[in-house]
PDB file of N, CA and C in Angstrom:
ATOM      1  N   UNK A   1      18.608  -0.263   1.046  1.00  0.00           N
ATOM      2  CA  UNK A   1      17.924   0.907   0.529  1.00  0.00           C
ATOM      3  C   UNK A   1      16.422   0.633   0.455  1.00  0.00           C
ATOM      4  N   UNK A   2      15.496   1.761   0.491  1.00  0.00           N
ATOM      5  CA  UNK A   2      14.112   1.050   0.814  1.00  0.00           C
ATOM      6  C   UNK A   2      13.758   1.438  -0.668  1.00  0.00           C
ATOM      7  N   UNK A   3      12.838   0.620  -0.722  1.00  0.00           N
ATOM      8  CA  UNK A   3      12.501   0.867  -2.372  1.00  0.00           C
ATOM      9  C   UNK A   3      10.964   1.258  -2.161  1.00  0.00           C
ATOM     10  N   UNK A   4      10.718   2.235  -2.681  1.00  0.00           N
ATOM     11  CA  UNK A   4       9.127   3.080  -2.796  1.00  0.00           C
ATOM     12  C   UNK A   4       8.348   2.627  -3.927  1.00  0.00           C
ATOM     13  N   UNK A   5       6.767   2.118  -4.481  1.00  0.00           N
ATOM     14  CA  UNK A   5       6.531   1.752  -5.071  1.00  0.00           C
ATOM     15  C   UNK A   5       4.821   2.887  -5.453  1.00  0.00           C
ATOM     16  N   UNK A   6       4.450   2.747  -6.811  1.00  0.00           N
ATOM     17  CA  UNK A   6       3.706   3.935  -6.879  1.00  0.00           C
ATOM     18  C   UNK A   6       2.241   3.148  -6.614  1.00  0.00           C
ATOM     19  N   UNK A   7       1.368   3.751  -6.698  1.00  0.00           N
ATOM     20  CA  UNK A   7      -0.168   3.055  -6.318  1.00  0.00           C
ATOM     21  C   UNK A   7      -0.551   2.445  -7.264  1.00  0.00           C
ATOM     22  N   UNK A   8      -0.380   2.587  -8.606  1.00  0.00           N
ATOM     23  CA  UNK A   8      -0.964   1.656  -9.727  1.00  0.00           C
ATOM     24  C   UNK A   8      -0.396   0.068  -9.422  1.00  0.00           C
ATOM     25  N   UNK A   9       1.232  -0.095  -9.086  1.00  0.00           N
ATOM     26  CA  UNK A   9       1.964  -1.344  -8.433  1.00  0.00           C
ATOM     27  C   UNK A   9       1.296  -1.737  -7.208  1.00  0.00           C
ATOM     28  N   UNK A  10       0.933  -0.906  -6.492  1.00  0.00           N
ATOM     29  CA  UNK A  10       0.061  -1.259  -5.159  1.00  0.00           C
ATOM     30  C   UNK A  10      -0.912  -1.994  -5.548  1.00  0.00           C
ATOM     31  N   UNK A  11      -2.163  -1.209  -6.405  1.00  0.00           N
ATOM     32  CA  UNK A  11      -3.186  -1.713  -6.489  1.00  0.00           C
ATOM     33  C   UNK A  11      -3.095  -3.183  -7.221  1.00  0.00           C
ATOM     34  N   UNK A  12      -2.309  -3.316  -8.045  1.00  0.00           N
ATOM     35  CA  UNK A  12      -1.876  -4.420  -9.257  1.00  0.00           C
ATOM     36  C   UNK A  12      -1.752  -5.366  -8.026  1.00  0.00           C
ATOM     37  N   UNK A  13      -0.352  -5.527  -6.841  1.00  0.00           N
ATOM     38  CA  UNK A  13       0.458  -6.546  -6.271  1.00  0.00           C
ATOM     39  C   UNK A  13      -0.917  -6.937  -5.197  1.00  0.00           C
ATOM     40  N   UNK A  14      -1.720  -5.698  -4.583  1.00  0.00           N
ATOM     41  CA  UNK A  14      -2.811  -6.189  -3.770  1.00  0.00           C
ATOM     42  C   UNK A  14      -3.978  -6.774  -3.724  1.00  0.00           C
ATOM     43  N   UNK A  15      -4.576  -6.423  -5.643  1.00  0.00           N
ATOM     44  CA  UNK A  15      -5.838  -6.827  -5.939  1.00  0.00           C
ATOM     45  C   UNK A  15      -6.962  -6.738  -5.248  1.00  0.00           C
ATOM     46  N   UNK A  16      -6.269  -4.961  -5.199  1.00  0.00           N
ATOM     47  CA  UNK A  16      -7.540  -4.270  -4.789  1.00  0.00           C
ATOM     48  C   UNK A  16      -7.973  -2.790  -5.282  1.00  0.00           C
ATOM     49  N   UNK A  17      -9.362  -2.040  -4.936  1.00  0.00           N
ATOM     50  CA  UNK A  17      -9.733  -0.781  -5.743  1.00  0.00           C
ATOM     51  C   UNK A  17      -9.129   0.051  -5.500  1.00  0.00           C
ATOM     52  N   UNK A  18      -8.925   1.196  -5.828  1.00  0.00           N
ATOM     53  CA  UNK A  18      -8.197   2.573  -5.257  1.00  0.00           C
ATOM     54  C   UNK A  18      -9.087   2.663  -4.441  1.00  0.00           C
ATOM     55  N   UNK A  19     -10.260   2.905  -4.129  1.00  0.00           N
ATOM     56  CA  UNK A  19     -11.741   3.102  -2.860  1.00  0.00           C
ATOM     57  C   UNK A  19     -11.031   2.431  -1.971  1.00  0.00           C
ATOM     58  N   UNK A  20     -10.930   0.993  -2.157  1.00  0.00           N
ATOM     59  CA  UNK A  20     -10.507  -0.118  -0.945  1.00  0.00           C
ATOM     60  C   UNK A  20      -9.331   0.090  -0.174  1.00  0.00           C
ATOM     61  N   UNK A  21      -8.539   0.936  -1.367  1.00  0.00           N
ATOM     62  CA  UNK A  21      -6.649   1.100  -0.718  1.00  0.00           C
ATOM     63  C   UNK A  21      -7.159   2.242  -0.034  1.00  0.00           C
ATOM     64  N   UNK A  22      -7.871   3.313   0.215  1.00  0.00           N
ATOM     65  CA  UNK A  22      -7.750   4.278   1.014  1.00  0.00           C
ATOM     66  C   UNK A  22      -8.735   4.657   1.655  1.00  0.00           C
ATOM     67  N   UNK A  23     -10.152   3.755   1.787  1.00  0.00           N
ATOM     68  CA  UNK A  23     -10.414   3.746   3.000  1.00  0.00           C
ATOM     69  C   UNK A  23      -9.922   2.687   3.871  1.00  0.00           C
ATOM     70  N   UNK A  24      -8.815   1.660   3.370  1.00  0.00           N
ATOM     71  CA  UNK A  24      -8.131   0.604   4.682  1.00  0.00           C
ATOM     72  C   UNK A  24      -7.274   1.619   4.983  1.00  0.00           C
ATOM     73  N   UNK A  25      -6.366   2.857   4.525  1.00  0.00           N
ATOM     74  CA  UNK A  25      -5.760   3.682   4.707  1.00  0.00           C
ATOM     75  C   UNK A  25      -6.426   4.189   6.184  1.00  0.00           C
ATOM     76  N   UNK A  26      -7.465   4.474   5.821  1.00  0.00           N
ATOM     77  CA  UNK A  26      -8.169   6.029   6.675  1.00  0.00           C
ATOM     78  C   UNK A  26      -8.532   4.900   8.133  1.00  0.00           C
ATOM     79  N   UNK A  27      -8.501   3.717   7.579  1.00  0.00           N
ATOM     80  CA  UNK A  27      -8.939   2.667   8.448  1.00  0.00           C
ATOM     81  C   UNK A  27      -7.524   2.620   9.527  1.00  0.00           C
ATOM     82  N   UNK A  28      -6.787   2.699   9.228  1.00  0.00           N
ATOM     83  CA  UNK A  28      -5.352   2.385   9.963  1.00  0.00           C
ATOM     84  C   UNK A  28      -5.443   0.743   9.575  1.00  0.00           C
ATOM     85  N   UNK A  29      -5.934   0.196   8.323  1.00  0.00           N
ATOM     86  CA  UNK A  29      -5.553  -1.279   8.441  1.00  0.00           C
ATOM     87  C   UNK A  29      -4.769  -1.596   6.952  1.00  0.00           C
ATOM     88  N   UNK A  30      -4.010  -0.323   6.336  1.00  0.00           N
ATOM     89  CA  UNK A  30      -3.019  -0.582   5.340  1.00  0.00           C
ATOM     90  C   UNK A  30      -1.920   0.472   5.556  1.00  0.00           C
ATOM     91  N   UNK A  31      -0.670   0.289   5.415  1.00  0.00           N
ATOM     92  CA  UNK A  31       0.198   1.578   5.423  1.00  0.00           C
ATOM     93  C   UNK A  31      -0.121   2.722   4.711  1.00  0.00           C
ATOM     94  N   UNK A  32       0.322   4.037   5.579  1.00  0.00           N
ATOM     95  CA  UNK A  32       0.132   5.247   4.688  1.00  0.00           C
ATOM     96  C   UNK A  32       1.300   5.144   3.467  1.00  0.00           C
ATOM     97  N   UNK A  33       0.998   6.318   2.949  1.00  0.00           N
ATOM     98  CA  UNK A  33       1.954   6.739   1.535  1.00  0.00           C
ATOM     99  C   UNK A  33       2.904   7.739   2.214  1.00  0.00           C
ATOM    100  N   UNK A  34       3.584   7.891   1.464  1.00  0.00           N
ATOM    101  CA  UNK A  34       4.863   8.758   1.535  1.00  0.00           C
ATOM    102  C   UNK A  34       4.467   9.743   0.361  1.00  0.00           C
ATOM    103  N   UNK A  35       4.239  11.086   0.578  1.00  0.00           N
ATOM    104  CA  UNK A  35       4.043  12.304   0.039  1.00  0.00           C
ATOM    105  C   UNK A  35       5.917  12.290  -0.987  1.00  0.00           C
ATOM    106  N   UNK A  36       5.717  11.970  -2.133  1.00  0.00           N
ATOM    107  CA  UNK A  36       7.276  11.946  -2.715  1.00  0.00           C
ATOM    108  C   UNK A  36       7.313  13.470  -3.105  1.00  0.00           C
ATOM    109  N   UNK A  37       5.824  14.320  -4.028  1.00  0.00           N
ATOM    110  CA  UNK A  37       6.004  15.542  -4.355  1.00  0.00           C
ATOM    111  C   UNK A  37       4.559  15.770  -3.916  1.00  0.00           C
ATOM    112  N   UNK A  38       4.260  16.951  -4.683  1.00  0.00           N
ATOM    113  CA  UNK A  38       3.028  17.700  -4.434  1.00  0.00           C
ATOM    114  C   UNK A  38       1.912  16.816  -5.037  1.00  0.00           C
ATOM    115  N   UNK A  39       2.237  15.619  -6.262  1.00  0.00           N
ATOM    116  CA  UNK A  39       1.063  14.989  -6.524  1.00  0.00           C
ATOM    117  C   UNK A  39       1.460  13.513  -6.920  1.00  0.00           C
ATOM    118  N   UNK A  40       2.153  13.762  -5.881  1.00  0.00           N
ATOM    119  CA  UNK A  40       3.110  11.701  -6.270  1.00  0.00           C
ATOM    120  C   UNK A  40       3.129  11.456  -4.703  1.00  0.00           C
ATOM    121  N   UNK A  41       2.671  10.430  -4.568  1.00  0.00           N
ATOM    122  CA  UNK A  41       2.687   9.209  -3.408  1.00  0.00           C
ATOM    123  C   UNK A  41       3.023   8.168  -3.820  1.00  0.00           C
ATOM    124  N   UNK A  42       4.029   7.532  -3.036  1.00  0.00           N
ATOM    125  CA  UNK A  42       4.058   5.766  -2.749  1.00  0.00           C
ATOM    126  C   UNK A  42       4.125   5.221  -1.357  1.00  0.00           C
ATOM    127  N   UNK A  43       4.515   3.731  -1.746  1.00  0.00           N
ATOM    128  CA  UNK A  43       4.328   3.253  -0.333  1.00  0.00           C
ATOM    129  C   UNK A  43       5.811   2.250  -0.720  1.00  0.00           C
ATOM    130  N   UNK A  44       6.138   2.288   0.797  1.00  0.00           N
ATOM    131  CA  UNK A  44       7.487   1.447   1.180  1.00  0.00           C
ATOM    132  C   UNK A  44       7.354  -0.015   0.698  1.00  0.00           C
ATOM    133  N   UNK A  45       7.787  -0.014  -0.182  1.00  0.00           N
ATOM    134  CA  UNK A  45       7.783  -2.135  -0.844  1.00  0.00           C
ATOM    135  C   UNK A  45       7.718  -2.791   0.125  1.00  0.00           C
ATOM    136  N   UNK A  46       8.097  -2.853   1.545  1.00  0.00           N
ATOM    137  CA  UNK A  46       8.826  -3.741   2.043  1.00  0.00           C
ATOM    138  C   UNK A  46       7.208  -3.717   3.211  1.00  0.00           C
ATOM    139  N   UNK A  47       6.651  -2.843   3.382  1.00  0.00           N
ATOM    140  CA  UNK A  47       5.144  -2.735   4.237  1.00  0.00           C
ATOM    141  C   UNK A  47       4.535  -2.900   3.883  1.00  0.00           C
ATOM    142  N   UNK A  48       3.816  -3.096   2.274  1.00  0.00           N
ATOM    143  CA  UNK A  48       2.822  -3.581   1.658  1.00  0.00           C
ATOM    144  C   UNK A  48       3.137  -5.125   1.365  1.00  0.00           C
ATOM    145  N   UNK A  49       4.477  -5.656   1.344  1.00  0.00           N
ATOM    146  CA  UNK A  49       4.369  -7.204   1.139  1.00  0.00           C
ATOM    147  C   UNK A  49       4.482  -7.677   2.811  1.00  0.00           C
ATOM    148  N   UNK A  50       4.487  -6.765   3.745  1.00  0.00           N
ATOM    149  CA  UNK A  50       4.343  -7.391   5.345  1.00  0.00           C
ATOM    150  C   UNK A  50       2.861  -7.071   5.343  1.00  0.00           C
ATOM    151  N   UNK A  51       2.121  -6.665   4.650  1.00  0.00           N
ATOM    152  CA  UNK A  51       0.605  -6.403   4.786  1.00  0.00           C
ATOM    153  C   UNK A  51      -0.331  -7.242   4.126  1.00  0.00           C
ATOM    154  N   UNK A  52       0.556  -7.777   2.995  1.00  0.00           N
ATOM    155  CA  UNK A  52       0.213  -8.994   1.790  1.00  0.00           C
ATOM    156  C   UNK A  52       0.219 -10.571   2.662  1.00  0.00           C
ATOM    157  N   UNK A  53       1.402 -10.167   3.555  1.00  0.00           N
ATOM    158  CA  UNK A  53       1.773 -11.486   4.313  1.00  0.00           C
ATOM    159  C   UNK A  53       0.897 -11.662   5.177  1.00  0.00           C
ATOM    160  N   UNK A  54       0.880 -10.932   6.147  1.00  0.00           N
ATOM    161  CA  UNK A  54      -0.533 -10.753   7.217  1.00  0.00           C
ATOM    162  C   UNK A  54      -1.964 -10.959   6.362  1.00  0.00           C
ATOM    163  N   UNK A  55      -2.216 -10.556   5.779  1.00  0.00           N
ATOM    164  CA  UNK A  55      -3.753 -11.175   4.976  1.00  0.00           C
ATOM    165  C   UNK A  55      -3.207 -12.970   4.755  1.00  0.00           C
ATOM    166  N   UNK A  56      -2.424 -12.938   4.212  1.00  0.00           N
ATOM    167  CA  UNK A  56      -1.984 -14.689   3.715  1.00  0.00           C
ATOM    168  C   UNK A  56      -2.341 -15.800   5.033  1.00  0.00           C
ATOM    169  N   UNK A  57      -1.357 -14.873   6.018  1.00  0.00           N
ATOM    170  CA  UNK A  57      -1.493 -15.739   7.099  1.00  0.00           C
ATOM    171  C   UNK A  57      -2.627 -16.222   7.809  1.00  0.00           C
ATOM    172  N   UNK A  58      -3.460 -14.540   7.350  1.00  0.00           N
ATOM    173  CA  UNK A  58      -5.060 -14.666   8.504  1.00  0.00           C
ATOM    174  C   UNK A  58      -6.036 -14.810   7.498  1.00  0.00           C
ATOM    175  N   UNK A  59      -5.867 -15.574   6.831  1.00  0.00           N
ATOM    176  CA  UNK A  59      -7.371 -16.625   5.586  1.00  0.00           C
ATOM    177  C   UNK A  59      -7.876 -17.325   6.416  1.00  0.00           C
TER     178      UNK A  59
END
């Protein structure tokens, strides 16, 4: 089951700004969100720790 996580957990697990999470967004260099309602977004758990991993790897 994929587990969806909200942006405050994003920003917390990435240690980074809301500015930073969505212009790497607009950048194509972080996953988009998933529209859940009209004013709720998350992002797929499982693409932000393959995005966590890829930064780890490329220090």
């Amino acid at each position: 089951m994929t587990q969806l996580i909200r942006k405050s957990v994003v920003l917390q697990r990435c240690g980074i700004s809301q500015s930073s999470l969505y212009r790497q967004i607009k950048e194509g260099k972080f996953p988009r969100p998933i529209l859940v309602s009209e004013r709720c977004v998350a992002w797929v758990e499982h693409e932000v720790d393959a995005w966590m991993e890829e930064k780890r790897r490329n220090r």
